[in-house]
Protein backbone atom coordinates (compact mmCIF):
# COMPACT_ATOMS: atom_id res chain seq x y z
CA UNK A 1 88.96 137.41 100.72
CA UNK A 2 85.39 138.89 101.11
CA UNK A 3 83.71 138.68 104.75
CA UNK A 4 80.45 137.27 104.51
CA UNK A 5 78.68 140.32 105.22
CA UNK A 6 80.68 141.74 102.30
CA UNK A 7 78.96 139.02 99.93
CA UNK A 8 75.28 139.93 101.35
CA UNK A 9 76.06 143.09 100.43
CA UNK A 10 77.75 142.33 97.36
CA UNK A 11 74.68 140.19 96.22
CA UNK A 12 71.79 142.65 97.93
CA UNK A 13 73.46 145.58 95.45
CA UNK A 14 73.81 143.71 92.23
CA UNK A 15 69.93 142.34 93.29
CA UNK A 16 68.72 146.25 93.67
CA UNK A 17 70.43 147.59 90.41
CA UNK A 18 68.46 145.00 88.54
CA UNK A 19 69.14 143.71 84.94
CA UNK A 20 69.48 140.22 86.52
CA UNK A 21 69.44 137.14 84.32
CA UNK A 22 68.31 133.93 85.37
CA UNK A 23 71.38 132.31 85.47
CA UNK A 24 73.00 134.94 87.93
CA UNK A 25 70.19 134.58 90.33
CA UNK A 26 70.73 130.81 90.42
CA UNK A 27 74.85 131.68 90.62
CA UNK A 28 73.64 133.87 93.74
CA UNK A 29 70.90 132.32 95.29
CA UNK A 30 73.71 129.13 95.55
CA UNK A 31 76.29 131.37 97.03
CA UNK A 32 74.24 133.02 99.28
CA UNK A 33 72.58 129.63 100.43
CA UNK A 34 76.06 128.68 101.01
CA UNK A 35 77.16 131.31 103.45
CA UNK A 36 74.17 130.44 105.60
CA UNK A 37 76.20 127.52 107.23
CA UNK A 38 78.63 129.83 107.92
CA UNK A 39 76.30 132.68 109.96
CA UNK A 40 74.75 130.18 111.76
CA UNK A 41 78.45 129.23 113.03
CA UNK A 42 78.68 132.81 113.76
CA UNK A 43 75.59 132.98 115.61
CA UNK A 44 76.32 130.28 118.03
CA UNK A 45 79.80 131.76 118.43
CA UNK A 46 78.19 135.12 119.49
CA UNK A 47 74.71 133.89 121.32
CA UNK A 48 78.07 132.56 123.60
CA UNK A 49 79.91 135.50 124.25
CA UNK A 50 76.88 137.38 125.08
CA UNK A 51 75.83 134.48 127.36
CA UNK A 52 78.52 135.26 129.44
CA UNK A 53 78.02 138.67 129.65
CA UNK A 54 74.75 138.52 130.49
CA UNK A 55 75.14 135.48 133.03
CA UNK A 56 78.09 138.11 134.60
CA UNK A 57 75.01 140.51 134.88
CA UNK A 58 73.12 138.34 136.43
CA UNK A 59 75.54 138.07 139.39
CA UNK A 60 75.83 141.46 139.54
CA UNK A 61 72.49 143.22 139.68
CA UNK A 62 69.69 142.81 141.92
CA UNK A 63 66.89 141.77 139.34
CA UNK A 64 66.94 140.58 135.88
CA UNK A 65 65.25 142.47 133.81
CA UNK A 66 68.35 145.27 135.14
CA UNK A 67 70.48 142.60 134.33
CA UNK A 68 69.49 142.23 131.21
CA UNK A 69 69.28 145.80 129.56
CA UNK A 70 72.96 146.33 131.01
CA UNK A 71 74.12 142.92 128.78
CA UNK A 72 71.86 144.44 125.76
CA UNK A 73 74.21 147.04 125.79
CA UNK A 74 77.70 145.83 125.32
CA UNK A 75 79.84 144.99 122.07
CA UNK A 76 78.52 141.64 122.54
CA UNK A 77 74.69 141.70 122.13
CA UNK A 78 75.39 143.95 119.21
CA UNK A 79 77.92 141.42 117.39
CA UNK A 80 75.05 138.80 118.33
CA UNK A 81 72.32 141.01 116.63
CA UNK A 82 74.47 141.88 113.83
CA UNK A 83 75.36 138.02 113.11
CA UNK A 84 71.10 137.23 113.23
CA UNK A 85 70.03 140.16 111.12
CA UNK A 86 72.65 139.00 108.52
CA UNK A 87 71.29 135.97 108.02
CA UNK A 88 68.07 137.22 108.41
CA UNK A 89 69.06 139.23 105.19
CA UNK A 90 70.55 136.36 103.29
CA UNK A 91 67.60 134.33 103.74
CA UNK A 92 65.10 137.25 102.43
CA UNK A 93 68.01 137.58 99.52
CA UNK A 94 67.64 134.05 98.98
CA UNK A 95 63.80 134.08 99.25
CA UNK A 96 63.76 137.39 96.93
CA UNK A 97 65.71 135.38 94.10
CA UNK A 98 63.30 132.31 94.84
CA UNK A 99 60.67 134.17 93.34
CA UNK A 100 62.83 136.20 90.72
CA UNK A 101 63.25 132.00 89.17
CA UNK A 102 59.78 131.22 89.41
CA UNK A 103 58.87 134.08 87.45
CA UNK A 104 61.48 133.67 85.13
CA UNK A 105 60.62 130.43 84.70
CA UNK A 106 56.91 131.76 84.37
CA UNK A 107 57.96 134.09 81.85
CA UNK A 108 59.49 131.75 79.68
CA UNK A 109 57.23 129.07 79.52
CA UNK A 110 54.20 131.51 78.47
CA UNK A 111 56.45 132.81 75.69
CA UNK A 112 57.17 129.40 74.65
CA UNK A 113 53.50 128.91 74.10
CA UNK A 114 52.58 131.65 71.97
């Protein structure tokens, strides 16, 4: 079983090597819309954990902005980050292949007509 970040990647490669027909791009663009339920899952799940870290800085230092650069660097800001900027790459995926149909589609239509 593929993680999700495995299928961003997956998709993001076979996106970059090009050659893509329509009907892929829809197959991925689904899939990829798909996972998005999933990250955000993920991203509550670690905006949590690194709640608690930083709310443990927070009783610990003297001021908060101290606070906070000590939280922004443990395992769990960067799990946090890493669950956001994977989305943030599945929706620009998903955006990307948005506009891969449309021009398809584009495509199509004006060799229809002539």
């Amino acid at each position: 079983m593929k993680t999700i970040r495995e299928i961003i990647t997956a998709n993001q490669n076979e996106i970059l090597r090009g050659n893509l027909l329509p009907q892929r791009a829809a197959e991925m663009m689904t899939e990829l819309s798909a996972v998005i339920g999933n990250l955000n899952d993920e991203i509550t799940k670690r905006d949590m954990e690194y709640n608690k870290v930083l709310l443990e800085w927070y009783d610990k230092e003297s001021t908060a902005n101290r606070a906070k650069i000590r939280a922004n660097i443990t395992p769990e800001y960067e799990a946090m980050r890493m669950a956001r900027n994977t989305k943030d790459l599945a929706i620009s995926l998903i955006q990307s292949l948005k506009y891969f149909l449309r021009a398809s589609e584009e495509e199509r239509q004006t060799s229809r007509f002539q």
